[in-house]
C-alpha atoms as a PDB file:
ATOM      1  CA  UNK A   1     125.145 108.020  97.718  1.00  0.00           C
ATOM      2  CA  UNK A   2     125.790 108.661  94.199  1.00  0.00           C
ATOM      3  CA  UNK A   3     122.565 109.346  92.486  1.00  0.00           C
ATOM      4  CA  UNK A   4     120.381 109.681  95.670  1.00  0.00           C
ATOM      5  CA  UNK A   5     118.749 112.631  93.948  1.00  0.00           C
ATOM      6  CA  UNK A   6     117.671 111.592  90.628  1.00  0.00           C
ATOM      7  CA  UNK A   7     116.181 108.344  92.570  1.00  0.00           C
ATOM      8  CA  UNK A   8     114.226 110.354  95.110  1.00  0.00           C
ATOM      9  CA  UNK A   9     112.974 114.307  93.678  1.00  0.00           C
ATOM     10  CA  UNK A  10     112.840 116.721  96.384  1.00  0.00           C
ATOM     11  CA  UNK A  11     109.607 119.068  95.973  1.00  0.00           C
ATOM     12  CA  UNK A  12     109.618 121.427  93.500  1.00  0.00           C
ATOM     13  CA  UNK A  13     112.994 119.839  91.287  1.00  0.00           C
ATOM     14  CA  UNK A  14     112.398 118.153  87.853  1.00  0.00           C
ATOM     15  CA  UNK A  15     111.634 114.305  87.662  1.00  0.00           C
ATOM     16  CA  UNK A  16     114.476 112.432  86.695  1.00  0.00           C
ATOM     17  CA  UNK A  17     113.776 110.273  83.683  1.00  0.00           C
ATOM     18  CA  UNK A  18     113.062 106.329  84.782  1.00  0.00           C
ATOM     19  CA  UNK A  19     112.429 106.655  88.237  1.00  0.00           C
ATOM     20  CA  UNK A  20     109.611 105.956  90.359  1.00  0.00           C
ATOM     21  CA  UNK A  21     107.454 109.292  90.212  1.00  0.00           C
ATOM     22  CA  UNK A  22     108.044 109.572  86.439  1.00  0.00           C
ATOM     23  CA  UNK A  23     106.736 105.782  86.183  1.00  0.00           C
ATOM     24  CA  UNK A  24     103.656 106.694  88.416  1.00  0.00           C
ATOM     25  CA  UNK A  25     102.864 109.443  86.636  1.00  0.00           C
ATOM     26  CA  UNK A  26     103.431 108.390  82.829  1.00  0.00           C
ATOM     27  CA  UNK A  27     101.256 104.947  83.988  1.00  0.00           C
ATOM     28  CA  UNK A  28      99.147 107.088  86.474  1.00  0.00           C
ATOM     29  CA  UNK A  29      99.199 104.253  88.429  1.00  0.00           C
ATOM     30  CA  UNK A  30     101.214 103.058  91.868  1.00  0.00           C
ATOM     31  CA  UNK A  31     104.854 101.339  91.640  1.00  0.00           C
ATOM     32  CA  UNK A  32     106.552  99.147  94.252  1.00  0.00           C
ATOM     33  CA  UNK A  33     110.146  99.045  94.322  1.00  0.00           C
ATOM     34  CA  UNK A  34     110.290  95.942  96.581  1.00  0.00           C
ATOM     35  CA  UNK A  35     114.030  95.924  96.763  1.00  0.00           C
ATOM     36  CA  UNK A  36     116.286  98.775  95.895  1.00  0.00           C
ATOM     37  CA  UNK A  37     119.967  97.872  96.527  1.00  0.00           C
ATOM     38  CA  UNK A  38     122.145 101.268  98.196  1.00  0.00           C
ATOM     39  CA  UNK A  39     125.413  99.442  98.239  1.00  0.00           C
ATOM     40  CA  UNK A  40     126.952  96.636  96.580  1.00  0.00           C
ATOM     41  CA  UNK A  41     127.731  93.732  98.948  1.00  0.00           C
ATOM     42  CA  UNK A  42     125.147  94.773 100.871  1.00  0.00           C
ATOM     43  CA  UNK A  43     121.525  92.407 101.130  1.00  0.00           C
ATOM     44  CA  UNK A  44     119.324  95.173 103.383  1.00  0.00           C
ATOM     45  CA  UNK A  45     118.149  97.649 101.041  1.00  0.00           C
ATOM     46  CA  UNK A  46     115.211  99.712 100.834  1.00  0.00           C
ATOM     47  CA  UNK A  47     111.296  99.499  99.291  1.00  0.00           C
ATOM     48  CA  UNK A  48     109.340 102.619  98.004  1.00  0.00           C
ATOM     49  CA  UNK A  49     106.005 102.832  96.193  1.00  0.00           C
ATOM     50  CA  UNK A  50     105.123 105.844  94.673  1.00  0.00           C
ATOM     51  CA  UNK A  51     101.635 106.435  94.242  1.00  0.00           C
ATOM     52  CA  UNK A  52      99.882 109.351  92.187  1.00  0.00           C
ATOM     53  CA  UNK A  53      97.284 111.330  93.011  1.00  0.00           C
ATOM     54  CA  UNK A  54      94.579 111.579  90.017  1.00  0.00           C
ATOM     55  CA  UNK A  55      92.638 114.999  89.087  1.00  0.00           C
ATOM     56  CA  UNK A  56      90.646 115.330  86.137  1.00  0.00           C
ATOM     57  CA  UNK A  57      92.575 111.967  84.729  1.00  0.00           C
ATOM     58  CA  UNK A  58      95.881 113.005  84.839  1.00  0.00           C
ATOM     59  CA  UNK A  59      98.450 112.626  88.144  1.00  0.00           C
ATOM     60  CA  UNK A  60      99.269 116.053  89.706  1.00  0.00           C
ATOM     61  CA  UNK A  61     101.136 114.924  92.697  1.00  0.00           C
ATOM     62  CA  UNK A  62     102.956 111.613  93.651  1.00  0.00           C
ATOM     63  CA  UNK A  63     103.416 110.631  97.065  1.00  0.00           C
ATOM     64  CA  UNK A  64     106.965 109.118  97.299  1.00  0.00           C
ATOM     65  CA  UNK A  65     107.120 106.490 100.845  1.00  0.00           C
ATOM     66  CA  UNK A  66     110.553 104.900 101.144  1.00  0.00           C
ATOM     67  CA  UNK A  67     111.776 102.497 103.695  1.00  0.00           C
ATOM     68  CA  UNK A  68     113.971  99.848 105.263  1.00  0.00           C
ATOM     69  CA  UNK A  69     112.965  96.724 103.265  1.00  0.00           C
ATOM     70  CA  UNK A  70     112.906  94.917 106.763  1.00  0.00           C
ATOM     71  CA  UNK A  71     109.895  98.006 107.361  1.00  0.00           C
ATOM     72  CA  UNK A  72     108.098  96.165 103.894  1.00  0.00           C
ATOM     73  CA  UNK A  73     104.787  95.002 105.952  1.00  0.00           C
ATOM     74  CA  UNK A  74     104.007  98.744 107.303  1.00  0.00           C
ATOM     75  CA  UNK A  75     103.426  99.058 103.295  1.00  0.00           C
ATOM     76  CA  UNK A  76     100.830  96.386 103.234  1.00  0.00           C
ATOM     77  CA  UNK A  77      97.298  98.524 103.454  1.00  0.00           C
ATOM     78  CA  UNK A  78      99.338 100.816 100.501  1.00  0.00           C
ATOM     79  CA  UNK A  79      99.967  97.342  98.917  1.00  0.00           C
ATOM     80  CA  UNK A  80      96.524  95.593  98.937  1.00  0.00           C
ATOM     81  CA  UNK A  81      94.563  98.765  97.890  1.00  0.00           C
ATOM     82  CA  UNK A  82      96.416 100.076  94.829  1.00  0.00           C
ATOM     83  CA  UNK A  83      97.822  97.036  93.252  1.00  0.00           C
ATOM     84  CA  UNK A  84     100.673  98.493  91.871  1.00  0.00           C
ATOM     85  CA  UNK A  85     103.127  98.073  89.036  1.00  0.00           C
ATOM     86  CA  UNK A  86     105.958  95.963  90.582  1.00  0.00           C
ATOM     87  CA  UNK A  87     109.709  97.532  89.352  1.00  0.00           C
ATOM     88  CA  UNK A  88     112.119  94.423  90.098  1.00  0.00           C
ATOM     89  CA  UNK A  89     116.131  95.424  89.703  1.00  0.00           C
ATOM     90  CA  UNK A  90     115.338  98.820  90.432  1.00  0.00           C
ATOM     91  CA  UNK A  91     118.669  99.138  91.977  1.00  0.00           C
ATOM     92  CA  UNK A  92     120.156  99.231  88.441  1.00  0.00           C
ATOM     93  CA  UNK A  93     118.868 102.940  88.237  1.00  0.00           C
ATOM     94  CA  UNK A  94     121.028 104.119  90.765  1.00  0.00           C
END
């Protein structure tokens, strides 16, 4: 998929502007992606929520979970304790 990369950073490679992990870390707070489109025509997409971890005030690391947006309710604990930032039309940034 065109893109794929900049959308999800492998470990160690830069942050692509506008995605998920740069959003969690310039907030320093967790983002849902509750419906990222992979194909056009296509209604089955996926949901991620990237989450940051905080040291000293400032996110080091972000923990990146993707899945099958029929998967959505195995995010629900993630959901309900960090109350993130919701990212609607994130499949525009692909």
């Amino acid at each position: 998929m065109h893109g794929i990369d900049g959308l999800f950073p492998r470990k160690g490679r830069p942050v692509a502007s506008g995605s998920l992990v740069e959003t969690a870390i310039r907030k320093n707070r967790a983002v849902l992606a509750p419906h990222i489109g992979i194909l056009d025509g296509v209604e089955e997409g996926l949901v991620a929520i990237a989450q940051p971890s905080v040291a000293a005030g400032a996110a080091g690391k972000v923990a990146l979970v993707v899945l099958l947006e029929r998967d959505t309710r195995l995010l629900s604990p993630q959901i309900q304790r960090t109350h993130p930032i919701v990212v609607e039309g994130f499949w525009r940034h692909l």
